[in-house]
Protein backbone atom coordinates (compact mmCIF):
# COMPACT_ATOMS: atom_id res chain seq x y z
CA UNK A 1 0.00 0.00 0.00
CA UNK A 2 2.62 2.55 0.79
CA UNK A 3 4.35 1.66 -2.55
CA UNK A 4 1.11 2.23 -4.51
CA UNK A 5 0.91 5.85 -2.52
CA UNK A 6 4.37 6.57 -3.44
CA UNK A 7 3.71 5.47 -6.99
CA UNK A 8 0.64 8.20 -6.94
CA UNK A 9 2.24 10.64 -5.67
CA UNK A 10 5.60 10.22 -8.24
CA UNK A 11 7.57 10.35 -5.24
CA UNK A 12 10.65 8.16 -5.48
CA UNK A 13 11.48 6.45 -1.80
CA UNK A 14 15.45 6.64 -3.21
CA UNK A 15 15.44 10.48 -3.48
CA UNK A 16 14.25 10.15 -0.05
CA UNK A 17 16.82 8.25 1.27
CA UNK A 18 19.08 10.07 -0.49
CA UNK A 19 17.48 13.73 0.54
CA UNK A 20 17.54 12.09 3.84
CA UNK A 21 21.35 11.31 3.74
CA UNK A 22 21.93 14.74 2.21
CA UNK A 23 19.92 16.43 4.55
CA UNK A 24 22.02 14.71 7.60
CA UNK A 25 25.46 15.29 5.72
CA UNK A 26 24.82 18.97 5.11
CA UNK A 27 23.66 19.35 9.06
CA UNK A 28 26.81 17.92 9.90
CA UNK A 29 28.98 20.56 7.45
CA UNK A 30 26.79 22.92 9.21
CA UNK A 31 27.45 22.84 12.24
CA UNK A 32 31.46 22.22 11.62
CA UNK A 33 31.44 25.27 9.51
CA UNK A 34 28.62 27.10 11.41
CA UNK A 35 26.98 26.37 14.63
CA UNK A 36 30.04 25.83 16.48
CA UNK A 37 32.09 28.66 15.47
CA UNK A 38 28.73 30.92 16.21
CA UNK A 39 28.12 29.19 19.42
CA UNK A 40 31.71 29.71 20.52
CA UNK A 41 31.89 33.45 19.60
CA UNK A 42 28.47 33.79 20.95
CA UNK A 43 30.05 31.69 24.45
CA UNK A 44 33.08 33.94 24.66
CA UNK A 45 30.72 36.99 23.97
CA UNK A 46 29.13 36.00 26.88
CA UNK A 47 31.52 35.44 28.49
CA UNK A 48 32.93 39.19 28.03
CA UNK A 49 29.51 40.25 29.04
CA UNK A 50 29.88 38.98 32.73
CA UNK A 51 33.50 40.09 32.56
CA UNK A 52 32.46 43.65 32.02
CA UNK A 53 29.44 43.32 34.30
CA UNK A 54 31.98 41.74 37.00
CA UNK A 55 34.30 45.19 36.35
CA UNK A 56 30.98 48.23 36.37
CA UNK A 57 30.25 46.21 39.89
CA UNK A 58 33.88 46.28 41.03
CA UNK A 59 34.69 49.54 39.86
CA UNK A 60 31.05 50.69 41.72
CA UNK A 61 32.28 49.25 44.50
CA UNK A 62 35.21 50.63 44.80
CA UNK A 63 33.37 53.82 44.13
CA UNK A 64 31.47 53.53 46.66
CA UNK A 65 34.29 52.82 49.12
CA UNK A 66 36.33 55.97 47.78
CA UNK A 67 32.96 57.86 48.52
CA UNK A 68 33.03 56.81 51.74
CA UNK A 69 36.48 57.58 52.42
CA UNK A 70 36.00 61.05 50.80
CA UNK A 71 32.88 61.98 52.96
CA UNK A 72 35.08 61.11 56.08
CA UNK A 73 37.74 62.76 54.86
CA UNK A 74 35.66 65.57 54.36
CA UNK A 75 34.25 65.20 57.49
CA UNK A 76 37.29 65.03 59.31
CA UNK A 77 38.20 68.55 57.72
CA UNK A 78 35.28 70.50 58.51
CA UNK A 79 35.59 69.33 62.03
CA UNK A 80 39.54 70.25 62.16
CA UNK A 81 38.54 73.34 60.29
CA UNK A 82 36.26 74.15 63.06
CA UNK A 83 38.53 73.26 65.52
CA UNK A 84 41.33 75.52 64.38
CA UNK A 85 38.50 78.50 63.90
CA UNK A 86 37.51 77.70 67.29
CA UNK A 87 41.34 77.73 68.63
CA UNK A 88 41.69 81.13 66.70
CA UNK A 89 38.75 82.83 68.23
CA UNK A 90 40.10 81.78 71.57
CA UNK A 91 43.66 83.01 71.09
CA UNK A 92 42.13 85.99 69.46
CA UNK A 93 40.03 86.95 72.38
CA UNK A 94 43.23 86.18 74.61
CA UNK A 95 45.07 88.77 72.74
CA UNK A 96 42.06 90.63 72.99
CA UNK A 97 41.77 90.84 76.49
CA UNK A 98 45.82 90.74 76.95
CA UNK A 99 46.04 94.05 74.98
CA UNK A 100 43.00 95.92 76.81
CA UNK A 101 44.67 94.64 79.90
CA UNK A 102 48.28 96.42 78.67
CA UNK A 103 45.95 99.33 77.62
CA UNK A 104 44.54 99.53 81.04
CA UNK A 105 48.04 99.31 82.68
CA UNK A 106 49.33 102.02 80.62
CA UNK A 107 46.36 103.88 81.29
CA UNK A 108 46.55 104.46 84.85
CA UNK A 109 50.46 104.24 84.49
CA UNK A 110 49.86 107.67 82.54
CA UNK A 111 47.07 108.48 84.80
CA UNK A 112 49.17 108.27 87.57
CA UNK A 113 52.26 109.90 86.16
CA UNK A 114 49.66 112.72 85.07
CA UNK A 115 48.68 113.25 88.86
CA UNK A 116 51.73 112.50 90.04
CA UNK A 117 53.54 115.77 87.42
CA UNK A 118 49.78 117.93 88.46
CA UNK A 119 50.57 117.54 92.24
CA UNK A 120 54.32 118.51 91.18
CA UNK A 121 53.68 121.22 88.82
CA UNK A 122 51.08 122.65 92.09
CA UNK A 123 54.00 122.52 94.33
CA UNK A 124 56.16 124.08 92.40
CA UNK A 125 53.93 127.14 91.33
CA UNK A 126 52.94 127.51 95.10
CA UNK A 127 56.00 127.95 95.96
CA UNK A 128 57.11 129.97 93.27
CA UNK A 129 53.97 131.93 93.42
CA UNK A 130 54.45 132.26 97.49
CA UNK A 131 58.19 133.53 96.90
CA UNK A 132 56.61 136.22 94.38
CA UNK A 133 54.57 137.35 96.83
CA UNK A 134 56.68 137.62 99.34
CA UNK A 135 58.88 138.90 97.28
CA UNK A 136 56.03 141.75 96.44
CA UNK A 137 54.76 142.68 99.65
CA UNK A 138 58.15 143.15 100.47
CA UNK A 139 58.30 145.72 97.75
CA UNK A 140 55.34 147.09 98.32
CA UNK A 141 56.42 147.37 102.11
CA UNK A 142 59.43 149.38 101.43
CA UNK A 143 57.98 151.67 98.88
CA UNK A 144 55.10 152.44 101.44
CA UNK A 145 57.43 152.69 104.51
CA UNK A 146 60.44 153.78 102.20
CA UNK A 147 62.83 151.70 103.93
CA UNK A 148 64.02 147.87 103.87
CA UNK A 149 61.51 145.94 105.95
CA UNK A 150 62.81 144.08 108.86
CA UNK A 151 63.47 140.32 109.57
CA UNK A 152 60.71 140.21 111.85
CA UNK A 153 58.17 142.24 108.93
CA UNK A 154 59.44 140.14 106.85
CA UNK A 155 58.23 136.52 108.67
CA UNK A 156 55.21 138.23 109.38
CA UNK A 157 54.44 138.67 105.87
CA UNK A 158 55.81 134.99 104.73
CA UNK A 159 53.42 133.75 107.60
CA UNK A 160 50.39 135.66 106.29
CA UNK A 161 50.84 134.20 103.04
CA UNK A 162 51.65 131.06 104.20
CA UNK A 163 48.41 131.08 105.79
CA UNK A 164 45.86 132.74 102.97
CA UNK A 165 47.85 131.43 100.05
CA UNK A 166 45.84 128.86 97.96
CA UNK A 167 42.65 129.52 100.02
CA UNK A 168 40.45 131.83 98.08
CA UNK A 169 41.82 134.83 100.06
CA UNK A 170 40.63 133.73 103.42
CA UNK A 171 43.22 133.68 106.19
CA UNK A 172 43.16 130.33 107.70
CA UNK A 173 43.80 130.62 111.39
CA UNK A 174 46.97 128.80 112.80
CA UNK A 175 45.95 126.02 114.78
C-alpha cells in the first residue's frame, strides 16, 4: 500500500533516502562550519559580558568605598577646620583681652604719672607763686614805709601768706 501511494504521488522512496542522507550530511557541514564557530563566539561573547558586568560592579564598588572615604575625609576637615576657627577665636580673644589689659596698665600708668607731674607742677607754682609774693609785699612794704623791711616784717608777711595762700583769700587761722 505505501508503494502504490508513493507510486501516486511520483515520489521516489530513493530520493528520499538520499534527501535524507543529504539532509544529515549537510547538518553535519553545518554545524562544523557554522553552529560551532557561532556558538563559541556567541560563548566567549558572553563570556565578556559577565566580565564587564563583574568590572561596572567592582569599579562601583570601589566607588562607593572611595565615597566613603571622601565623605570622612571631608568630614574630618570640617571638624579640624572648626577646631582651628575655634582655637583662633580663643587666642584671638586672649590677645584681645591681653592688649585691653596692657591698655589699662598704661592707662593708669599715665594716669598716675599725670597726677603724680599735676601735684608737682602745684608745688612748684605755690611755691614759686608764694616767693613772688613775698617777694612783692616786700616791695610794696618798702615803697610804702620807704625803707628795707625788717626780719621780723618780713616773717610776718611769709606767715600771712603762708596762711591765705591757695585759700580763696581767706586767712586760715593757725591752729
Amino acid at each position: 500500500m505505501l508503494n502504490s501511494l508513493l507510486q501516486s504521488l511520483n515520489i521516489d522512496p530513493l530520493v528520499i533516502v538520499l534527501n535524507v542522507g543529504l539532509f544529515l550530511i549537510l547538518l553535519a557541514v553545518m554545524n562544523v562550519i557554522f553552529w560551532r564557530p557561532i556558538t563559541r563566539h556567541l560563548d566567549a561573547r558572553k563570556q565578556q559580558i559577565k566580565g564587564a558586568h563583574a568590572q561596572v560592579d567592582q569599579t562601583r564598588r570601589d566607588m562607593e568605598v572611595l565615597r566613603s572615604e571622601y565623605e570622612q575625609r571631608i568630614a574630618q576637615i570640617e571638624a579640624e577646620a572648626r577646631g582651628t576657627i575655634q582655637q583662633t577665636v580663643k587666642t584671638a580673644q586672649a590677645q584681645r583681652e591681653e592688649v585691653l589689659a596692657a591698655a589699662r596698665r598704661e592707662a593708669d600708668e599715665l594716669l598716675n604719672d599725670g597726677k603724680a607731674q599735676a601735684q608737682s607742677d602745684h608745688a612748684r607754682v605755690s611755691v614759686e607763686m608764694r616767693t613772688k609774693l613775698d617777694d612783692m609785699a616786700l616791695h610794696v612794704l618798702l615803697k610804702a614805709t620807704g625803707s628795707a623791711p625788717s626780719a621780723d616784717q618780713e616773717r610776718l608777711v611769709d606767715e600771712y601768706i603762708a596762711r591765705t595762700a591757695f585759700t580763696g583769700g581767706q586767712p586760715q587761722q593757725a591752729g
